[in-house]
PDB file of N, CA and C in Angstrom:
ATOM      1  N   UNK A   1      32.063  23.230   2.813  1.00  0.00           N
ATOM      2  CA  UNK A   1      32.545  22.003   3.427  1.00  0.00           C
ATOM      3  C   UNK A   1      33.885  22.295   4.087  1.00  0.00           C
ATOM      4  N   UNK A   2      34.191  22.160   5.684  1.00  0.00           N
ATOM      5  CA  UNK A   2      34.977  21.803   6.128  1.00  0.00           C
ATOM      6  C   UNK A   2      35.871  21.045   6.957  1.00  0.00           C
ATOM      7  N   UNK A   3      37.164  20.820   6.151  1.00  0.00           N
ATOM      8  CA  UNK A   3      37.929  19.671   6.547  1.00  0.00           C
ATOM      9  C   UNK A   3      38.256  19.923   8.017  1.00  0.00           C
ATOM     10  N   UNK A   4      37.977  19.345   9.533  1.00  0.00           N
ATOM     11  CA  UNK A   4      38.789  19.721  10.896  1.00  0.00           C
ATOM     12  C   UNK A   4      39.339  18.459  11.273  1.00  0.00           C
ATOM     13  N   UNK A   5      39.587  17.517  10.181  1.00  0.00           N
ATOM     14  CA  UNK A   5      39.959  16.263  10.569  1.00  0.00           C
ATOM     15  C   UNK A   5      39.728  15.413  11.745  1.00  0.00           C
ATOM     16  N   UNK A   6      38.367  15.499  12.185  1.00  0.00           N
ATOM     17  CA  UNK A   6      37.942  14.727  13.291  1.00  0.00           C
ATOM     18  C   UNK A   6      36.605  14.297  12.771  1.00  0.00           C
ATOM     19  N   UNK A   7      35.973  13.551  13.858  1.00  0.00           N
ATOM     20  CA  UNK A   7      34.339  13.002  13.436  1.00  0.00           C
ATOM     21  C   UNK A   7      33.139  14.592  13.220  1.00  0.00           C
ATOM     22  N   UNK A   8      33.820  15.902  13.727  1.00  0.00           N
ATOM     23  CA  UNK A   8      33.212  16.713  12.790  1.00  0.00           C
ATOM     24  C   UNK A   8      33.126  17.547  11.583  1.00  0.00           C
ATOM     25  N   UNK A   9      34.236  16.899  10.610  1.00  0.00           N
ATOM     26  CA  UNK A   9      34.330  17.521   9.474  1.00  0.00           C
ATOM     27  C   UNK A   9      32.781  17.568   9.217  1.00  0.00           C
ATOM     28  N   UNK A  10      32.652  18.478   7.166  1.00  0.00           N
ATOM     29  CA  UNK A  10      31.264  18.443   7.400  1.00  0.00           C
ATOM     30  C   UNK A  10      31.089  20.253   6.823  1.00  0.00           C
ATOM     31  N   UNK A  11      29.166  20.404   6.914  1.00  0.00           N
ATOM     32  CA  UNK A  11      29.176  22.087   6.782  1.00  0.00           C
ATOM     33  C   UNK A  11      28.732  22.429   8.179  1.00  0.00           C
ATOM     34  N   UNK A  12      29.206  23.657   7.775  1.00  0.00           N
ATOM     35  CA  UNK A  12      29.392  24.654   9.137  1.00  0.00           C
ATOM     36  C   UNK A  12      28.434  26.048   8.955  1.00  0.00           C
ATOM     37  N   UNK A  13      28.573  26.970   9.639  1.00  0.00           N
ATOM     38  CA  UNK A  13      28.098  27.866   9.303  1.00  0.00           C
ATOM     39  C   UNK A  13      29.103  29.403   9.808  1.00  0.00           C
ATOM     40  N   UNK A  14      29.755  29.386   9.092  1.00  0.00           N
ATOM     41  CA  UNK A  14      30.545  31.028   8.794  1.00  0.00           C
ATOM     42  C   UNK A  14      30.146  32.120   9.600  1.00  0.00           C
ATOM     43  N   UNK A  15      30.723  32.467  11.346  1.00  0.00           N
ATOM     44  CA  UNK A  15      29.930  33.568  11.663  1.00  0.00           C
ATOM     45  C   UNK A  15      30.919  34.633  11.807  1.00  0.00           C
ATOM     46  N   UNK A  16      32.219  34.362  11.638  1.00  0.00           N
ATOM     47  CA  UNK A  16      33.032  35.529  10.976  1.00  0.00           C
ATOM     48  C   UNK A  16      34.418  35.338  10.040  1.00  0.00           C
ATOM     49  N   UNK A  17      34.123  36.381   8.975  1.00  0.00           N
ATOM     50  CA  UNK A  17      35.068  35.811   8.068  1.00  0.00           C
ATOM     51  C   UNK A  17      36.651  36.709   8.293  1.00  0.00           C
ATOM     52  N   UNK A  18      37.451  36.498   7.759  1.00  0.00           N
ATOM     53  CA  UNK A  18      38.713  37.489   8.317  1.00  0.00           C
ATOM     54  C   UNK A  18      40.134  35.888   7.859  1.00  0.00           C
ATOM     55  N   UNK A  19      40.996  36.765   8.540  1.00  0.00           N
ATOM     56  CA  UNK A  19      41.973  36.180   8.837  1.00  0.00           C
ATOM     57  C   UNK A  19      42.314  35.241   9.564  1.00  0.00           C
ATOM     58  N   UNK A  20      41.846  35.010  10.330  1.00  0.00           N
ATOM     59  CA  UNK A  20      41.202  34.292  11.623  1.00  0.00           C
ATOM     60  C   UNK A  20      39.148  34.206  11.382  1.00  0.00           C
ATOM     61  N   UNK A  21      38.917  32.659  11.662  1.00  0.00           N
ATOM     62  CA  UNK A  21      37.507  32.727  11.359  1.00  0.00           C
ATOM     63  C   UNK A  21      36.701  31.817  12.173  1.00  0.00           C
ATOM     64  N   UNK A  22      35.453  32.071  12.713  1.00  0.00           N
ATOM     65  CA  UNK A  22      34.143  31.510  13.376  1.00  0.00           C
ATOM     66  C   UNK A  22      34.043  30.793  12.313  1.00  0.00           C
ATOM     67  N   UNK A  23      33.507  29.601  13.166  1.00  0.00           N
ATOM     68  CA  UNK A  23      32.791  28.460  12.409  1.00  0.00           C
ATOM     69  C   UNK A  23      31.535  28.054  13.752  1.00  0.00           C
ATOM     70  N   UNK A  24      30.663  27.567  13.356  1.00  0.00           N
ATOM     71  CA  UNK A  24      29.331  26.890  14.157  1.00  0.00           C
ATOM     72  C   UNK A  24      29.034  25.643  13.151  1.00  0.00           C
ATOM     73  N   UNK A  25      29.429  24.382  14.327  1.00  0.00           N
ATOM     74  CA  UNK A  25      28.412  23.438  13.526  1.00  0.00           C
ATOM     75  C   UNK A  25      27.288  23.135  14.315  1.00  0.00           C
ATOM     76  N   UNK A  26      26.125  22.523  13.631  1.00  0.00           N
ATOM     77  CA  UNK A  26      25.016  22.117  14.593  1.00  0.00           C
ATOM     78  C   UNK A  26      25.004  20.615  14.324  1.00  0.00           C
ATOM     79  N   UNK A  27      24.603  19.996  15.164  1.00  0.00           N
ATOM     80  CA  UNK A  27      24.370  18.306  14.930  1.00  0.00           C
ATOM     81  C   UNK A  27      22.819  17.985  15.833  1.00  0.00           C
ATOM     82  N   UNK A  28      22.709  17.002  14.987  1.00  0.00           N
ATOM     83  CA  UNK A  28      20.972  16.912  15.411  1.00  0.00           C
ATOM     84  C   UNK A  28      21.491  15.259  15.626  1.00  0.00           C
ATOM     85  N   UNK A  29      20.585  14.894  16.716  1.00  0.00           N
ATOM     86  CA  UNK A  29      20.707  13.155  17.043  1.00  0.00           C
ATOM     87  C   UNK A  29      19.377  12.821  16.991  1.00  0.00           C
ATOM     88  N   UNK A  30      19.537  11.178  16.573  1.00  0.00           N
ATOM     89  CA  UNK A  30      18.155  10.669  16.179  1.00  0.00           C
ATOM     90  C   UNK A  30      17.833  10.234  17.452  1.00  0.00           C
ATOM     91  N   UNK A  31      16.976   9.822  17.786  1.00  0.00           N
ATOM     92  CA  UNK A  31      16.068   8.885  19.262  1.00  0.00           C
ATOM     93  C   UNK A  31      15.255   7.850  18.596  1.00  0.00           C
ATOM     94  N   UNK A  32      16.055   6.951  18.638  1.00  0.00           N
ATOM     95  CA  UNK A  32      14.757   5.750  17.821  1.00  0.00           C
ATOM     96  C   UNK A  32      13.359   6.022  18.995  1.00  0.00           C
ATOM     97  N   UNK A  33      12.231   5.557  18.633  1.00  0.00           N
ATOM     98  CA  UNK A  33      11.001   4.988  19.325  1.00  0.00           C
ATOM     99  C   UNK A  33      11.362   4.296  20.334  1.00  0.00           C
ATOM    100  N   UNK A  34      10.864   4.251  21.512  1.00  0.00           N
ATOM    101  CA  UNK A  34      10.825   3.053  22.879  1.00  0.00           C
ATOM    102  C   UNK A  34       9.578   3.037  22.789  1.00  0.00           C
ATOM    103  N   UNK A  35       9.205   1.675  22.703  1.00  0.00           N
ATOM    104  CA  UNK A  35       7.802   0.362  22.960  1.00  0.00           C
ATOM    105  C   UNK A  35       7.738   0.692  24.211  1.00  0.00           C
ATOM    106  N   UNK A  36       6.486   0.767  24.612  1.00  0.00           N
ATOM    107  CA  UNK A  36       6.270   1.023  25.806  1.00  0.00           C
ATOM    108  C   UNK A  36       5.986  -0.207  26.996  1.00  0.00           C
ATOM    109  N   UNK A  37       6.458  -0.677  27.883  1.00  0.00           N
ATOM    110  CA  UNK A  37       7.151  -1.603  28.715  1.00  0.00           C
ATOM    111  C   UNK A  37       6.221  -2.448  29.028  1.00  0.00           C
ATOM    112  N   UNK A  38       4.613  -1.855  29.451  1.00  0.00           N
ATOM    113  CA  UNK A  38       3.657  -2.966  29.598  1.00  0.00           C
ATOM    114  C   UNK A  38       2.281  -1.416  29.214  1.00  0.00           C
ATOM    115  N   UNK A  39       1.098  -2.317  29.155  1.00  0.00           N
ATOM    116  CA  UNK A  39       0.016  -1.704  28.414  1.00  0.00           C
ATOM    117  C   UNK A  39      -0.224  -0.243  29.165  1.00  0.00           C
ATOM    118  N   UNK A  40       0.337  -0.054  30.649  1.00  0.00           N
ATOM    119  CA  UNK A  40       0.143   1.355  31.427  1.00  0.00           C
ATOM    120  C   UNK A  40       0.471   2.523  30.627  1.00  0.00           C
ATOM    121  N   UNK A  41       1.573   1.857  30.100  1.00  0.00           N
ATOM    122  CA  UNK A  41       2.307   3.170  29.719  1.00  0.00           C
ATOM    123  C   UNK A  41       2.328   3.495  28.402  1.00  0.00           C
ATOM    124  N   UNK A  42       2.822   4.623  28.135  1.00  0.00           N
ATOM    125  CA  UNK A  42       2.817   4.737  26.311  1.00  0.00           C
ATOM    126  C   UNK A  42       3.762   4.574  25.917  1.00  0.00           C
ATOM    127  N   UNK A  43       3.556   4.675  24.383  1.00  0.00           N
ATOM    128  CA  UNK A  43       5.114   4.404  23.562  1.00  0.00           C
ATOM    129  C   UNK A  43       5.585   5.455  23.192  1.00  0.00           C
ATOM    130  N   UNK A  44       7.259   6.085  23.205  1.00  0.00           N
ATOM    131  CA  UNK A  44       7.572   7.049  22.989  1.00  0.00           C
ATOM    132  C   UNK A  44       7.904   7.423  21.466  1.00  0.00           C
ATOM    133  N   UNK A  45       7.626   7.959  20.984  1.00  0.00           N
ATOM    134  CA  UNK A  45       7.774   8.145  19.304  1.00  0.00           C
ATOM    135  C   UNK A  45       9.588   8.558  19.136  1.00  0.00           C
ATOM    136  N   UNK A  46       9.474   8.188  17.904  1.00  0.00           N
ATOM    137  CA  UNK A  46      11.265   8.496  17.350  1.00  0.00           C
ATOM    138  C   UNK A  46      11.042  10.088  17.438  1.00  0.00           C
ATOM    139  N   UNK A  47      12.424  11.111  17.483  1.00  0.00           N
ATOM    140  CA  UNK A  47      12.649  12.019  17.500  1.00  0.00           C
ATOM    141  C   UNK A  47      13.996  12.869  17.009  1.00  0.00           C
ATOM    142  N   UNK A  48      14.148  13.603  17.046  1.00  0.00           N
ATOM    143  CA  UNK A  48      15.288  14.019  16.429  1.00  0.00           C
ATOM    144  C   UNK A  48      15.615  15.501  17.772  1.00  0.00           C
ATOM    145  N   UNK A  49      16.949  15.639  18.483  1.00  0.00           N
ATOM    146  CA  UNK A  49      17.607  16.246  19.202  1.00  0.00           C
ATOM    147  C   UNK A  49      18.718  17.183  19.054  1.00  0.00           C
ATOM    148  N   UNK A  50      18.262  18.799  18.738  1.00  0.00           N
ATOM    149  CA  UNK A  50      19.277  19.064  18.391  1.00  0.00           C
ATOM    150  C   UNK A  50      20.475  19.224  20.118  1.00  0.00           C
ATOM    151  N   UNK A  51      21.767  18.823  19.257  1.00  0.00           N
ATOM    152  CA  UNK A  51      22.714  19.001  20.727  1.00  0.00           C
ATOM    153  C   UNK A  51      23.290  20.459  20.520  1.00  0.00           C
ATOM    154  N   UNK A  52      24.120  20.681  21.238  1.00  0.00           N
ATOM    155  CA  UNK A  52      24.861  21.745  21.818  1.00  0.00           C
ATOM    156  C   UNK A  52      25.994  22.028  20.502  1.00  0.00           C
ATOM    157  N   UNK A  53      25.682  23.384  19.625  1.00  0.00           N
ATOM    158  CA  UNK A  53      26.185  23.497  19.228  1.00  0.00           C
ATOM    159  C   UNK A  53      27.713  23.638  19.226  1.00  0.00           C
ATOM    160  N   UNK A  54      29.100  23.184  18.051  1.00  0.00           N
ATOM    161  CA  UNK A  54      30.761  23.047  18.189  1.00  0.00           C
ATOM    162  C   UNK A  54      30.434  24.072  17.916  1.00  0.00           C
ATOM    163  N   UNK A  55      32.095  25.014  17.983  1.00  0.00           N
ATOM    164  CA  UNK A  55      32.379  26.315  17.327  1.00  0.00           C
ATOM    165  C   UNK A  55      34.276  25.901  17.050  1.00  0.00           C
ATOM    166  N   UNK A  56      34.436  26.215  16.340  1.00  0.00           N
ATOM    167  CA  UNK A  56      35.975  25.911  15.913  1.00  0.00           C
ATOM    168  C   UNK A  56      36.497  27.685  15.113  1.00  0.00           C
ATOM    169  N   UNK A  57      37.697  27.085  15.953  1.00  0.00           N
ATOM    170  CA  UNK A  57      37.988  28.933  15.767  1.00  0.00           C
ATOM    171  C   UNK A  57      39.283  28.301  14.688  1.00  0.00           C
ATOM    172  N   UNK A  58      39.401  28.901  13.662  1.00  0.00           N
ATOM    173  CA  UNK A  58      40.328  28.641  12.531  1.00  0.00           C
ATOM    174  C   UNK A  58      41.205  29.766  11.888  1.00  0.00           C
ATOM    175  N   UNK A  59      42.592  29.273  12.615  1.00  0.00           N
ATOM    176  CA  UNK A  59      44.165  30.357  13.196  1.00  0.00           C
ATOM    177  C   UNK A  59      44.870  29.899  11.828  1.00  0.00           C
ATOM    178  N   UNK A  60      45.958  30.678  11.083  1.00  0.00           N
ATOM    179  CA  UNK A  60      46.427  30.119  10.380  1.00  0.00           C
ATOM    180  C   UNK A  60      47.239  28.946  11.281  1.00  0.00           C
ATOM    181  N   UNK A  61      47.492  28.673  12.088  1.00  0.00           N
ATOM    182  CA  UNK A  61      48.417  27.781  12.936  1.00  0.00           C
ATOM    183  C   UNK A  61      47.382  25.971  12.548  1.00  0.00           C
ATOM    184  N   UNK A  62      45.982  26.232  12.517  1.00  0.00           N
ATOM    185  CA  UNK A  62      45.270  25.056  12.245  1.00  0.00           C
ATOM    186  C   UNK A  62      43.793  25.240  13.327  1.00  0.00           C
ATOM    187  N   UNK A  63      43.588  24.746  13.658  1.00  0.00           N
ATOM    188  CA  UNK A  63      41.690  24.340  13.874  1.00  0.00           C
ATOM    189  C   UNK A  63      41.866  24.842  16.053  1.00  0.00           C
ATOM    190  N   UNK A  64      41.388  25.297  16.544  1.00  0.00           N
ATOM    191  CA  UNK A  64      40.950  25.213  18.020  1.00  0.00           C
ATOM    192  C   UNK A  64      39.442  24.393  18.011  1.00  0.00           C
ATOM    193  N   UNK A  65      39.237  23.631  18.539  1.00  0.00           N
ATOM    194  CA  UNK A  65      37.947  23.457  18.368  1.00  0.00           C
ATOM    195  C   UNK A  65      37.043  23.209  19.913  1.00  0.00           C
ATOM    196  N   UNK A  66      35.823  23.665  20.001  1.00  0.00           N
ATOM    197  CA  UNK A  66      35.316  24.237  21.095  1.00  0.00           C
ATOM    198  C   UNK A  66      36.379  24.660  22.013  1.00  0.00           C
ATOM    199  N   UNK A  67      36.373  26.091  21.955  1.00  0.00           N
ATOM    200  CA  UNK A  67      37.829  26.325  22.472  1.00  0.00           C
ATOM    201  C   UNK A  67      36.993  27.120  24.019  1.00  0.00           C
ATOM    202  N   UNK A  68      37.619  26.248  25.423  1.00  0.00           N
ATOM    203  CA  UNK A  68      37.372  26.110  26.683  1.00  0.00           C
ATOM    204  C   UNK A  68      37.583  27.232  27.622  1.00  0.00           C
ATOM    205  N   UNK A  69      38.841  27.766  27.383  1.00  0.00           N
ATOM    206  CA  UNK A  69      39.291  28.605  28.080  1.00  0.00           C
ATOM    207  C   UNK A  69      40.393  29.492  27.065  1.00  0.00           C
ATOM    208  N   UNK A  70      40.898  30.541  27.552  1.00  0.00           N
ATOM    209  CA  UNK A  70      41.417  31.534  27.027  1.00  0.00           C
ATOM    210  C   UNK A  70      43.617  30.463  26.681  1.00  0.00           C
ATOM    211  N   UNK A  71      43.691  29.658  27.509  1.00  0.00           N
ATOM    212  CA  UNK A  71      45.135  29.136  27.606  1.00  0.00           C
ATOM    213  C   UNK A  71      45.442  28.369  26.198  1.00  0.00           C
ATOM    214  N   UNK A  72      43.736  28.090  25.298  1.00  0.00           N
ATOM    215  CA  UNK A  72      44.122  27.186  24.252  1.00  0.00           C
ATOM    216  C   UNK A  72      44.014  28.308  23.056  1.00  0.00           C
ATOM    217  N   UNK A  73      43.581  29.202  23.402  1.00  0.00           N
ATOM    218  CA  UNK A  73      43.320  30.473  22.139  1.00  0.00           C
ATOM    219  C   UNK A  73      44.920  30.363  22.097  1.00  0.00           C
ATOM    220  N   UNK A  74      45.663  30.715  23.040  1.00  0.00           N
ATOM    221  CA  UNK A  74      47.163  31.946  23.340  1.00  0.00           C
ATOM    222  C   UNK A  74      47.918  30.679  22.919  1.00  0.00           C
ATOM    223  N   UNK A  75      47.518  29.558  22.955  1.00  0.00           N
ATOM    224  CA  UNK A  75      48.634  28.195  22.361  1.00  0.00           C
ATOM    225  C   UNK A  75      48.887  28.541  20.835  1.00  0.00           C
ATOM    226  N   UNK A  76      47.723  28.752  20.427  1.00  0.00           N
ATOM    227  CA  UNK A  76      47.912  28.786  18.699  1.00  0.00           C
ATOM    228  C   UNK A  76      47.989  30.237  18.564  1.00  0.00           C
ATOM    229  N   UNK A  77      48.052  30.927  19.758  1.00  0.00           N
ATOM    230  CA  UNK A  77      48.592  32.612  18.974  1.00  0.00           C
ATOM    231  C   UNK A  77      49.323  32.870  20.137  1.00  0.00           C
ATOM    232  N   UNK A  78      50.785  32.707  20.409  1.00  0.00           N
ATOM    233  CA  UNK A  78      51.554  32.898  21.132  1.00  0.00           C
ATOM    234  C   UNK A  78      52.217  34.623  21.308  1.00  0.00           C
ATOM    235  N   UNK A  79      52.169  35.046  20.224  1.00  0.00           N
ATOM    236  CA  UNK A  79      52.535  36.442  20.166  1.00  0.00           C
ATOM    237  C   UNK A  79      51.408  37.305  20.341  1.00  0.00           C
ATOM    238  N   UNK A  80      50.366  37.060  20.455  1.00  0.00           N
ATOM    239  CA  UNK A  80      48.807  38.357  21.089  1.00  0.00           C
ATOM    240  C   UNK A  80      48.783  38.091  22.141  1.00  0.00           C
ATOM    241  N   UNK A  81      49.835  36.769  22.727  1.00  0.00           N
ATOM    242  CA  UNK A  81      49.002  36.678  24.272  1.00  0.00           C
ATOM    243  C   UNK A  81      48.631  37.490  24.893  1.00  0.00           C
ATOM    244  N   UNK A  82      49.722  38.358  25.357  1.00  0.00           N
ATOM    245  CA  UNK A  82      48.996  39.547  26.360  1.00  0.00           C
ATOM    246  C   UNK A  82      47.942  40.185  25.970  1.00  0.00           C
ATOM    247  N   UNK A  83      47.712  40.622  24.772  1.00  0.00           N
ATOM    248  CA  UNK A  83      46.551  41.436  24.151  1.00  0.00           C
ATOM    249  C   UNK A  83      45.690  40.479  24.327  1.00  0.00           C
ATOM    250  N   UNK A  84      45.638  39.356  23.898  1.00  0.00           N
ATOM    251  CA  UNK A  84      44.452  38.463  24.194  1.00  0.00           C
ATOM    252  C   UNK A  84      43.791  38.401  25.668  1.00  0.00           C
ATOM    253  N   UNK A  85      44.751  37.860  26.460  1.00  0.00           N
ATOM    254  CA  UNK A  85      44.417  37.631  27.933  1.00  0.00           C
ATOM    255  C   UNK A  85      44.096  39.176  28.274  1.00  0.00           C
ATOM    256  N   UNK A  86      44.568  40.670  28.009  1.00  0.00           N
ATOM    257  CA  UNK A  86      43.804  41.899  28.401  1.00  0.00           C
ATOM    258  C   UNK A  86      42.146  41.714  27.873  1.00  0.00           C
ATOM    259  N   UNK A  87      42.153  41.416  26.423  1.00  0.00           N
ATOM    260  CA  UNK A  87      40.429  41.839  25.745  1.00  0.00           C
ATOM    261  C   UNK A  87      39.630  40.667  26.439  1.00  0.00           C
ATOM    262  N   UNK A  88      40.117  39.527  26.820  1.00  0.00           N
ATOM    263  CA  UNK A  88      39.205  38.453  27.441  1.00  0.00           C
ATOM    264  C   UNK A  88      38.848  39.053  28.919  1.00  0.00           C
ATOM    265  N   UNK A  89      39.894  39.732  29.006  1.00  0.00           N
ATOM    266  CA  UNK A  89      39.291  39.842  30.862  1.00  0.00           C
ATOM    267  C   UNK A  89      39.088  41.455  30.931  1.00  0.00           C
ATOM    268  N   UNK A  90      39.038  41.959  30.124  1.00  0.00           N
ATOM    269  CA  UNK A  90      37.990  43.487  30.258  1.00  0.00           C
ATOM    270  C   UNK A  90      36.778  43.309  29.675  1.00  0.00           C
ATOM    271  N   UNK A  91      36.421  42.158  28.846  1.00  0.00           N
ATOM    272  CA  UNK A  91      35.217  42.204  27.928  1.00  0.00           C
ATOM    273  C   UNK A  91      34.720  40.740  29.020  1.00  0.00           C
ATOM    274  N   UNK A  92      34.896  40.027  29.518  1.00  0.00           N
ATOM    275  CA  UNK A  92      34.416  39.162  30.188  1.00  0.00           C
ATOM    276  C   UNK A  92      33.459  38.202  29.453  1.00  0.00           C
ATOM    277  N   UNK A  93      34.718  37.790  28.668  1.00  0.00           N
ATOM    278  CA  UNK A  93      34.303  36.423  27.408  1.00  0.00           C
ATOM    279  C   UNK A  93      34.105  35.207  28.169  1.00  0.00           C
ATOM    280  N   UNK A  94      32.960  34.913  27.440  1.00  0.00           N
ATOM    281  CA  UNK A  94      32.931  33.574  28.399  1.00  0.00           C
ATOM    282  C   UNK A  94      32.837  32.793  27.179  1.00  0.00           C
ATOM    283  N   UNK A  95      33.489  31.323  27.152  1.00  0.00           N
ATOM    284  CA  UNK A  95      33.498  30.630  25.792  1.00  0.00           C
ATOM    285  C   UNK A  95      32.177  29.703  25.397  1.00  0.00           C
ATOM    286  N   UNK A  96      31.221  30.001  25.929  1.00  0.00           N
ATOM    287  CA  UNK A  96      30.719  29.035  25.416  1.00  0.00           C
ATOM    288  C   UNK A  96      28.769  30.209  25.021  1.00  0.00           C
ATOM    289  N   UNK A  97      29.356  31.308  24.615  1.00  0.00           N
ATOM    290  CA  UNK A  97      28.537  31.978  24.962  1.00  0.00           C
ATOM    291  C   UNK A  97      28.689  32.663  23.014  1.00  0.00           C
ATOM    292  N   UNK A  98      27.981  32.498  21.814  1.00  0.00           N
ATOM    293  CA  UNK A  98      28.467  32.750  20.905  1.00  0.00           C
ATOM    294  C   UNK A  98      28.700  34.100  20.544  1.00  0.00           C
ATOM    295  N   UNK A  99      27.988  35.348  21.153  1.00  0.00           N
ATOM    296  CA  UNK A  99      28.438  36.057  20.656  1.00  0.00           C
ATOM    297  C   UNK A  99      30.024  37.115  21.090  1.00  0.00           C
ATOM    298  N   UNK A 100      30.211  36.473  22.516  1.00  0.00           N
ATOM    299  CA  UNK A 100      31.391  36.412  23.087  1.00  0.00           C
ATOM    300  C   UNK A 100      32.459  36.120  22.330  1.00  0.00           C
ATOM    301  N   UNK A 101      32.518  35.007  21.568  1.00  0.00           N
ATOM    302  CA  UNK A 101      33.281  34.338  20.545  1.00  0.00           C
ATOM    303  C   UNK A 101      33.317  35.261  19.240  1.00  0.00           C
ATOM    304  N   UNK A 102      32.225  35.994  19.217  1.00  0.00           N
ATOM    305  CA  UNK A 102      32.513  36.470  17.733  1.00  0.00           C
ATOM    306  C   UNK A 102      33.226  37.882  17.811  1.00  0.00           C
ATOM    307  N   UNK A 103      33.051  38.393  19.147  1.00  0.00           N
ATOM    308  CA  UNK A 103      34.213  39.600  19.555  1.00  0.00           C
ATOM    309  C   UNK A 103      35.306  38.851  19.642  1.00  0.00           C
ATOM    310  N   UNK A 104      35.542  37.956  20.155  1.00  0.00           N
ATOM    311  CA  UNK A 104      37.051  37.429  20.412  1.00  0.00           C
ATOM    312  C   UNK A 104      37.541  37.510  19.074  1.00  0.00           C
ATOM    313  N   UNK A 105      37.127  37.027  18.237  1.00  0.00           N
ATOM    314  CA  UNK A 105      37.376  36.186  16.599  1.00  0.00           C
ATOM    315  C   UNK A 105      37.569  37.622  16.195  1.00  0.00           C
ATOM    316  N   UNK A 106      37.139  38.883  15.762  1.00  0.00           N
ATOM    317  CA  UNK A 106      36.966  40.052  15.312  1.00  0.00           C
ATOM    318  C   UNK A 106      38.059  40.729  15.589  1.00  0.00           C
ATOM    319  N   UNK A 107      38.103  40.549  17.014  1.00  0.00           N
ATOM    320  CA  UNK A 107      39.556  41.118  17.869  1.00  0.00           C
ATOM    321  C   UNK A 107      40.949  40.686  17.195  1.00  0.00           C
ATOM    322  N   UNK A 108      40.544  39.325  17.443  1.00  0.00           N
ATOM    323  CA  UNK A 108      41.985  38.571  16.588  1.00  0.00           C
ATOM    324  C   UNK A 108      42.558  39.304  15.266  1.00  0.00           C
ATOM    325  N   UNK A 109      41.340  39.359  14.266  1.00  0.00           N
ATOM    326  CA  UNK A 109      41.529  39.590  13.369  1.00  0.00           C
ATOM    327  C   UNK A 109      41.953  41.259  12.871  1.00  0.00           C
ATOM    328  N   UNK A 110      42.319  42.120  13.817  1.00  0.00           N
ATOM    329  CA  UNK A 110      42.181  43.327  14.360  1.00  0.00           C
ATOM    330  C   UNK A 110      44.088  43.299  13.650  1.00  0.00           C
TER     331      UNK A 110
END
């Protein structure tokens, strides 16, 4: 269970442990049923949607969460900047890409 003090506290799933650490949450949304509008058409059954998995990167500084671009990593680690901004742009991290994230996270923890 972890605390990120927003509407996604909750479990996560651990994809690197260290000093610095990956987190993945998944969230699934319900779809009630829609009645179908007149006798043509059908009725759509309830469903369940998984969305786009968070990832929260966890600095001793406190929580990044879905972290966008490389300017919000270097906020909460002000002293790797340069090393950071070099391994992001020779390794061509893209953030929303997970295993991109789990070199970044590894690196950090380096």
């Amino acid at each position: 269970m972890l605390e990120t003090n927003d509407d996604m506290s909750g479990y996560f799933y651990e994809l690197v442990n260290g000093k610095n650490k990956l987190y993945k949450k998944i969230k699934t949304k319900f779809i009630d049923m829609v009645p179908a509008l007149n006798s043509y058409a059908t009725d759509r059954p309830a469903s369940f949607k998984t969305l786009e998995p968070v990832y929260y990167i966890k600095t001793e500084n406190g929580f990044i969460k879905k972290p966008k671009n490389l300017k919000e990593i270097t906020q909460q680690l002000p002293d790797k900047k340069e090393a950071i901004e070099e391994f992001a742009k020779s390794n061509k991290i893209k953030f929303n890409n997970e295993a991109d994230l789990i070199k970044l996270v590894k690196f950090l923890n380096q």
